[in-house]
PDB file of N, CA and C in Angstrom:
ATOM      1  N   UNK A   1     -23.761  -1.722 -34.868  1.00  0.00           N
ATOM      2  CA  UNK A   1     -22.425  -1.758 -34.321  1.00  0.00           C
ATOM      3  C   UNK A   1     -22.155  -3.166 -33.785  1.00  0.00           C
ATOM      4  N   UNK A   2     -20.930  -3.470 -33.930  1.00  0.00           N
ATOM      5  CA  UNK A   2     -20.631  -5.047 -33.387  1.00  0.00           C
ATOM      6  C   UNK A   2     -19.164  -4.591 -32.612  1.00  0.00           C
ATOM      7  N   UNK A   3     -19.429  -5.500 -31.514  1.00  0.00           N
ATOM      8  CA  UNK A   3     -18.132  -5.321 -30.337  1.00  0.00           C
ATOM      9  C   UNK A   3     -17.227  -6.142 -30.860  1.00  0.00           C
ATOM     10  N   UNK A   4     -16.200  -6.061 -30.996  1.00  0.00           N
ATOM     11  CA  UNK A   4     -14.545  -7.009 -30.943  1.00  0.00           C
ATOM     12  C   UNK A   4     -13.587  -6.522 -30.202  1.00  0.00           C
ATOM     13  N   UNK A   5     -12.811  -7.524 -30.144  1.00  0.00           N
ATOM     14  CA  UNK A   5     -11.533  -6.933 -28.814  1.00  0.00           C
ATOM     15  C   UNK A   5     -10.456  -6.567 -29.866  1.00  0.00           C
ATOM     16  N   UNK A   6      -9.747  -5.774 -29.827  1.00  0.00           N
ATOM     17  CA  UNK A   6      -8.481  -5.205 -29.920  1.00  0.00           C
ATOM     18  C   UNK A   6      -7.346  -6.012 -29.292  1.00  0.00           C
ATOM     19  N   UNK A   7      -6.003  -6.546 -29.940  1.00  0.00           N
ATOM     20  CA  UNK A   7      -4.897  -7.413 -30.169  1.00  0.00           C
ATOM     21  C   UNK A   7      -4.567  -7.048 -28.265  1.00  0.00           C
ATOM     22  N   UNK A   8      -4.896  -5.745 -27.679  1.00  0.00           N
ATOM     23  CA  UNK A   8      -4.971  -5.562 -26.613  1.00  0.00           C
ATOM     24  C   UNK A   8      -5.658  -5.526 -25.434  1.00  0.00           C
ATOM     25  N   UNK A   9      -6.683  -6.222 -25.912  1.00  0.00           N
ATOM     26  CA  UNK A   9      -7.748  -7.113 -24.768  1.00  0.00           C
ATOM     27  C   UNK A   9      -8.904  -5.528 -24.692  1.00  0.00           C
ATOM     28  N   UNK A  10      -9.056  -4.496 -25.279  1.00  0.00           N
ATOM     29  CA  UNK A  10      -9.811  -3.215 -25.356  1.00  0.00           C
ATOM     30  C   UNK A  10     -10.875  -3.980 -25.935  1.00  0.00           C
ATOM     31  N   UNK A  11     -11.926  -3.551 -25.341  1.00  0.00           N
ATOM     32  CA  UNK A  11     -13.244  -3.748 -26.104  1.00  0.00           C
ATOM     33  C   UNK A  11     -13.719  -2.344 -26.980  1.00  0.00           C
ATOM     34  N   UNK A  12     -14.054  -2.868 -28.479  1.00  0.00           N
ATOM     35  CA  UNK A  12     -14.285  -1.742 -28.913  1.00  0.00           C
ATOM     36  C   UNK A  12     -15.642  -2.014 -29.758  1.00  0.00           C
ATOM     37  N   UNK A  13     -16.419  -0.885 -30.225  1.00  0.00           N
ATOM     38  CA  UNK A  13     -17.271  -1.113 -31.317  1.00  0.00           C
ATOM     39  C   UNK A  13     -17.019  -0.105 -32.447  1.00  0.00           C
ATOM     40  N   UNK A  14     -17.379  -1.017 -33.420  1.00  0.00           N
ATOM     41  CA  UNK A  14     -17.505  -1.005 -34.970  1.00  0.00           C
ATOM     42  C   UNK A  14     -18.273  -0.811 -35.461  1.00  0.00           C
ATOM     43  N   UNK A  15     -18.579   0.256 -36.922  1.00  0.00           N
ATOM     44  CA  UNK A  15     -19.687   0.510 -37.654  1.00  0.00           C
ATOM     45  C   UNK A  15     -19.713  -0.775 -38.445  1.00  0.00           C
ATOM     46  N   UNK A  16     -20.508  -1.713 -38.766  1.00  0.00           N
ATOM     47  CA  UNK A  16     -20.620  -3.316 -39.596  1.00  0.00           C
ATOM     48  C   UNK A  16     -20.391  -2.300 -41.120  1.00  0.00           C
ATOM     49  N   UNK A  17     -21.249  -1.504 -41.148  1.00  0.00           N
ATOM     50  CA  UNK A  17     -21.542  -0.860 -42.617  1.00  0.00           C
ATOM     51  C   UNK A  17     -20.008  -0.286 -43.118  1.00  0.00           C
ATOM     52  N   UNK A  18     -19.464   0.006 -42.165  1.00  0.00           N
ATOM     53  CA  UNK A  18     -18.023   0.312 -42.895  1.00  0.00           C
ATOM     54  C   UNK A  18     -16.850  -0.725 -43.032  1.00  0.00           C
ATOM     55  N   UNK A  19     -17.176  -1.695 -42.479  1.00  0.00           N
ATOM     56  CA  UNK A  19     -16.154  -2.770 -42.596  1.00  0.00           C
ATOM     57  C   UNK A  19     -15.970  -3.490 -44.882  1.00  0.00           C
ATOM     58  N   UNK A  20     -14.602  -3.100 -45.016  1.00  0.00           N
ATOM     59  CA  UNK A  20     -14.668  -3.180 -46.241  1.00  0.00           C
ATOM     60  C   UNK A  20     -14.020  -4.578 -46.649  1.00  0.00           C
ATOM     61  N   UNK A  21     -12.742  -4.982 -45.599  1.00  0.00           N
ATOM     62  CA  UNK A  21     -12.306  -6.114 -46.086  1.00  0.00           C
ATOM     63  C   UNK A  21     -11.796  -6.573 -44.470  1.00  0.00           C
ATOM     64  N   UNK A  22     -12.127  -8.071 -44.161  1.00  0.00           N
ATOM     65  CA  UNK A  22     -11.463  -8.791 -43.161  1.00  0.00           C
ATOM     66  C   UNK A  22     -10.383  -9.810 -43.702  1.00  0.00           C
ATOM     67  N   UNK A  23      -9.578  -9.710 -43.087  1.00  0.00           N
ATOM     68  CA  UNK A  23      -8.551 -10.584 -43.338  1.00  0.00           C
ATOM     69  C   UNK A  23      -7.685 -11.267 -42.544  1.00  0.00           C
ATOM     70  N   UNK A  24      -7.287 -12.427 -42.679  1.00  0.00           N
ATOM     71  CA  UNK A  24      -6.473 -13.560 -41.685  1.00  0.00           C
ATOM     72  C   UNK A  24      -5.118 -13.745 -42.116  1.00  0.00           C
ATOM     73  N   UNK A  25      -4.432 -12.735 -41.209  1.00  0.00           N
ATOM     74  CA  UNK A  25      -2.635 -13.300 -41.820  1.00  0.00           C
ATOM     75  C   UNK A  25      -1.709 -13.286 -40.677  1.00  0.00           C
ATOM     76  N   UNK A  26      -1.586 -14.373 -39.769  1.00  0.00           N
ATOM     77  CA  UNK A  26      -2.484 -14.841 -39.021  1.00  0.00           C
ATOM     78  C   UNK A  26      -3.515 -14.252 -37.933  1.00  0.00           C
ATOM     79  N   UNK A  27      -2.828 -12.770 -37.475  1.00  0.00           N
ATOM     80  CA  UNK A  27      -3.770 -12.151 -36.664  1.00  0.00           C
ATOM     81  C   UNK A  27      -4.845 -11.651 -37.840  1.00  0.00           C
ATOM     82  N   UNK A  28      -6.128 -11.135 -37.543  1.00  0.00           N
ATOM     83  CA  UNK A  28      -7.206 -10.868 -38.323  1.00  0.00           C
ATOM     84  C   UNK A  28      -7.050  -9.221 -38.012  1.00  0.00           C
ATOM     85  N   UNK A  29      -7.051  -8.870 -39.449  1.00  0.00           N
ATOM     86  CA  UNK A  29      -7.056  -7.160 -39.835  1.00  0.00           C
ATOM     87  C   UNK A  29      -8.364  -7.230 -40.170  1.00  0.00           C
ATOM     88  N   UNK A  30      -9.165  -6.110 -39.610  1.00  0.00           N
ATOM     89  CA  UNK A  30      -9.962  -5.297 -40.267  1.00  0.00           C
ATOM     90  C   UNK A  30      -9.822  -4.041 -40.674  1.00  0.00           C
ATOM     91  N   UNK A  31     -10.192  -4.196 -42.533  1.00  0.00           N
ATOM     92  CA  UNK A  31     -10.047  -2.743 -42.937  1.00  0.00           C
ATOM     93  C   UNK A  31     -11.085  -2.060 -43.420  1.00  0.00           C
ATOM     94  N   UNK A  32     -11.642  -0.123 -42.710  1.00  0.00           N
ATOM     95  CA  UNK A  32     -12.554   0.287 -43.015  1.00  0.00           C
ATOM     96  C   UNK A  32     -12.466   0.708 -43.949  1.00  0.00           C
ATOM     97  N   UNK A  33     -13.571   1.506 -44.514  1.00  0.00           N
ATOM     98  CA  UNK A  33     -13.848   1.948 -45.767  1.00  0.00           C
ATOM     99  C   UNK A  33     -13.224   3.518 -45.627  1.00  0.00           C
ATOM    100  N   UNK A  34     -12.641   4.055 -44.142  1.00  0.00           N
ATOM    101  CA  UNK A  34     -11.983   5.138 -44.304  1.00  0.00           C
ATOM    102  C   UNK A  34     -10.771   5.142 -44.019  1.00  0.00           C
ATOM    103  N   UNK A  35     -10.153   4.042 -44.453  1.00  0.00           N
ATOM    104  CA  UNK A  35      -8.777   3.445 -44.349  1.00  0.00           C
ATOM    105  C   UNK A  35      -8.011   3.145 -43.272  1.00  0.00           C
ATOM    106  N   UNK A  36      -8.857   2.943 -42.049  1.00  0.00           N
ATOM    107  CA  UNK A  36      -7.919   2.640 -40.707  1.00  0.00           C
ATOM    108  C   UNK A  36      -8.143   1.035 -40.929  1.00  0.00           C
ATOM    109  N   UNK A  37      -7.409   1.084 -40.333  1.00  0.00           N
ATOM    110  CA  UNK A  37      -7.122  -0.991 -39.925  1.00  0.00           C
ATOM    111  C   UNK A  37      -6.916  -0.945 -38.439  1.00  0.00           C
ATOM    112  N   UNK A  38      -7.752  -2.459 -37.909  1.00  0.00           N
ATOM    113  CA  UNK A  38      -7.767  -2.527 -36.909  1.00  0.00           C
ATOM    114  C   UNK A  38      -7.345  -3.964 -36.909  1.00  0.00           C
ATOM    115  N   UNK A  39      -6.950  -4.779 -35.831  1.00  0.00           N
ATOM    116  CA  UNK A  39      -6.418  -5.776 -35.259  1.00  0.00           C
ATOM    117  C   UNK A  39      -7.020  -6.345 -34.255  1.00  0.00           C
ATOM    118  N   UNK A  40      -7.846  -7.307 -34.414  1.00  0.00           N
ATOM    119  CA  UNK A  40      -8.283  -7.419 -33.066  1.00  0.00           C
ATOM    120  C   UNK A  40      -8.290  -9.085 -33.028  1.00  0.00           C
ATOM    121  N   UNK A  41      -8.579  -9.424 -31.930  1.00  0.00           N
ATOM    122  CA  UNK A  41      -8.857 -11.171 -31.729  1.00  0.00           C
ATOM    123  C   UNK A  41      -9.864 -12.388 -32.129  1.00  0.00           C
ATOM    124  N   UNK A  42     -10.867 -11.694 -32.953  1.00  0.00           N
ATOM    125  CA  UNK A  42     -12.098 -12.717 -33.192  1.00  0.00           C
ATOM    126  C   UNK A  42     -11.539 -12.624 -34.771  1.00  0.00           C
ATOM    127  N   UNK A  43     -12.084 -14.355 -35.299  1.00  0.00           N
ATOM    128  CA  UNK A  43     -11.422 -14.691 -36.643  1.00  0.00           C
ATOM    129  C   UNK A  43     -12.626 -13.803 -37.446  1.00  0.00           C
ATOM    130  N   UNK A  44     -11.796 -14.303 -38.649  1.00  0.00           N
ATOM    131  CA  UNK A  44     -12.680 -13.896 -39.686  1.00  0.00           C
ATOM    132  C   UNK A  44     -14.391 -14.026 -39.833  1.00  0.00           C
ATOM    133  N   UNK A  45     -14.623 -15.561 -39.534  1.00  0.00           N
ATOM    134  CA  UNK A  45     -15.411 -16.370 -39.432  1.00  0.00           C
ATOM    135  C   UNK A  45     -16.978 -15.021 -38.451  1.00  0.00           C
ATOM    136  N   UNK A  46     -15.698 -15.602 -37.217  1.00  0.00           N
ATOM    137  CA  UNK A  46     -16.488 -14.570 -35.837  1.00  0.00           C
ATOM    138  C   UNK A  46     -16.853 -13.258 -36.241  1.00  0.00           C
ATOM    139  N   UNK A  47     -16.403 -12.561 -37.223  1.00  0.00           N
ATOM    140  CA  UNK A  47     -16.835 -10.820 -37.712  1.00  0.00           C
ATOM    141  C   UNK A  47     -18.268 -11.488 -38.498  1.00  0.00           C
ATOM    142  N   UNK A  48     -18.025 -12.767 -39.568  1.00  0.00           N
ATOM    143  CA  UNK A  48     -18.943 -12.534 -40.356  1.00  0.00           C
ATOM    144  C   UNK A  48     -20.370 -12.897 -39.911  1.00  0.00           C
ATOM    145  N   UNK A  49     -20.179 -13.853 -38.600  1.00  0.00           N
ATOM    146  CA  UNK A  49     -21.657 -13.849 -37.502  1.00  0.00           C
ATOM    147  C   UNK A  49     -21.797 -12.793 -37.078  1.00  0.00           C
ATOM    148  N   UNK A  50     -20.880 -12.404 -36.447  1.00  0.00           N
ATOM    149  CA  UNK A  50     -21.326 -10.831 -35.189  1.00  0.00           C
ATOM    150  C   UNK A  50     -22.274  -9.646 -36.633  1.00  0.00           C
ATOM    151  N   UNK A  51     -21.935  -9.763 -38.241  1.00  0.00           N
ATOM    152  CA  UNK A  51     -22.113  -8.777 -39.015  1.00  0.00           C
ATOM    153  C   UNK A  51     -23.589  -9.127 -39.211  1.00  0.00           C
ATOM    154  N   UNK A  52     -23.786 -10.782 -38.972  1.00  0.00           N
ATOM    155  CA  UNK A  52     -25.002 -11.547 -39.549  1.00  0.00           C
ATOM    156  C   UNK A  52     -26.232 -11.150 -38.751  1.00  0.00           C
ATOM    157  N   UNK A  53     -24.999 -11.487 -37.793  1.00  0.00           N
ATOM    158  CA  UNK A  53     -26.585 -11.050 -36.544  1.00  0.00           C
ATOM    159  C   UNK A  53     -27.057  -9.824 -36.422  1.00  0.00           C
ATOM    160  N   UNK A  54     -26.372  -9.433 -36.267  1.00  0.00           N
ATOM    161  CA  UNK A  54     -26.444  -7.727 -36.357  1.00  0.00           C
ATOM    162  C   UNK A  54     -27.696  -7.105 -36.860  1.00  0.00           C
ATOM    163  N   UNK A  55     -27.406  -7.651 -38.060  1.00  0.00           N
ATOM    164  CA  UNK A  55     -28.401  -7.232 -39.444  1.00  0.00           C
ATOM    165  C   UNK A  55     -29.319  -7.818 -39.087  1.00  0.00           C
ATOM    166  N   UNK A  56     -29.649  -8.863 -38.860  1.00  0.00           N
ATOM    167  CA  UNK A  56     -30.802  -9.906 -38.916  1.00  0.00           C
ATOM    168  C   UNK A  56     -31.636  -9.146 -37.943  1.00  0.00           C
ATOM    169  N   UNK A  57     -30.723  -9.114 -36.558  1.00  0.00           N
ATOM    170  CA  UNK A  57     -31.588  -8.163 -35.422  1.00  0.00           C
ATOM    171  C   UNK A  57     -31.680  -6.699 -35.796  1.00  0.00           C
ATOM    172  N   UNK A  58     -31.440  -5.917 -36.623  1.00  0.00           N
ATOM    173  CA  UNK A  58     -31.450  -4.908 -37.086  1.00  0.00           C
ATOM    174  C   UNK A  58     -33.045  -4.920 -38.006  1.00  0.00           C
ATOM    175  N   UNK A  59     -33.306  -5.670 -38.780  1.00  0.00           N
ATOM    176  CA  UNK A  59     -33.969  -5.684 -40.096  1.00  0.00           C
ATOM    177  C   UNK A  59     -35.446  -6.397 -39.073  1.00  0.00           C
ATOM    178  N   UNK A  60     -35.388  -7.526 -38.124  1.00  0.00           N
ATOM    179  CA  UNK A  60     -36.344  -8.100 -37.309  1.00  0.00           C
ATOM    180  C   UNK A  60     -37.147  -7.296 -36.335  1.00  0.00           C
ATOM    181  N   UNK A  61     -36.632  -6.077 -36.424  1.00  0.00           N
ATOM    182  CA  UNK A  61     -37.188  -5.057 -34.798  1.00  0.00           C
ATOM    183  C   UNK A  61     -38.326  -4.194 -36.178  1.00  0.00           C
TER     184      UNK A  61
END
């Protein structure tokens, strides 16, 4: 799971494994693989570390 904020300052967490497409127009959509979209404040960039690390610390334990 990776934390991001919501366009409304909410902290939320995310399944990484369901994230299907991120996108920048200009706020950053994330869309799951069970069709909700979310909006939140960290770029594109920032999902694809928070997804990196994730894993890395996931796969390292």
């Amino acid at each position: 799971m990776i934390e991001v904020t919501k366009i409304n300052n909410e902290k939320i967490l995310i399944n990484s494994d369901l994230i299907e497409i991120v996108e920048e127009t200009p706020d950053t959509i994330v869309t799951l693989t069970t069709g909700r979209k979310l909006i939140i404040k960290e770029s594109r960039q920032d999902i694809k570390n928070l997804v990196k690390s994730y894993r890395k610390d996931i796969f390292t334990t």
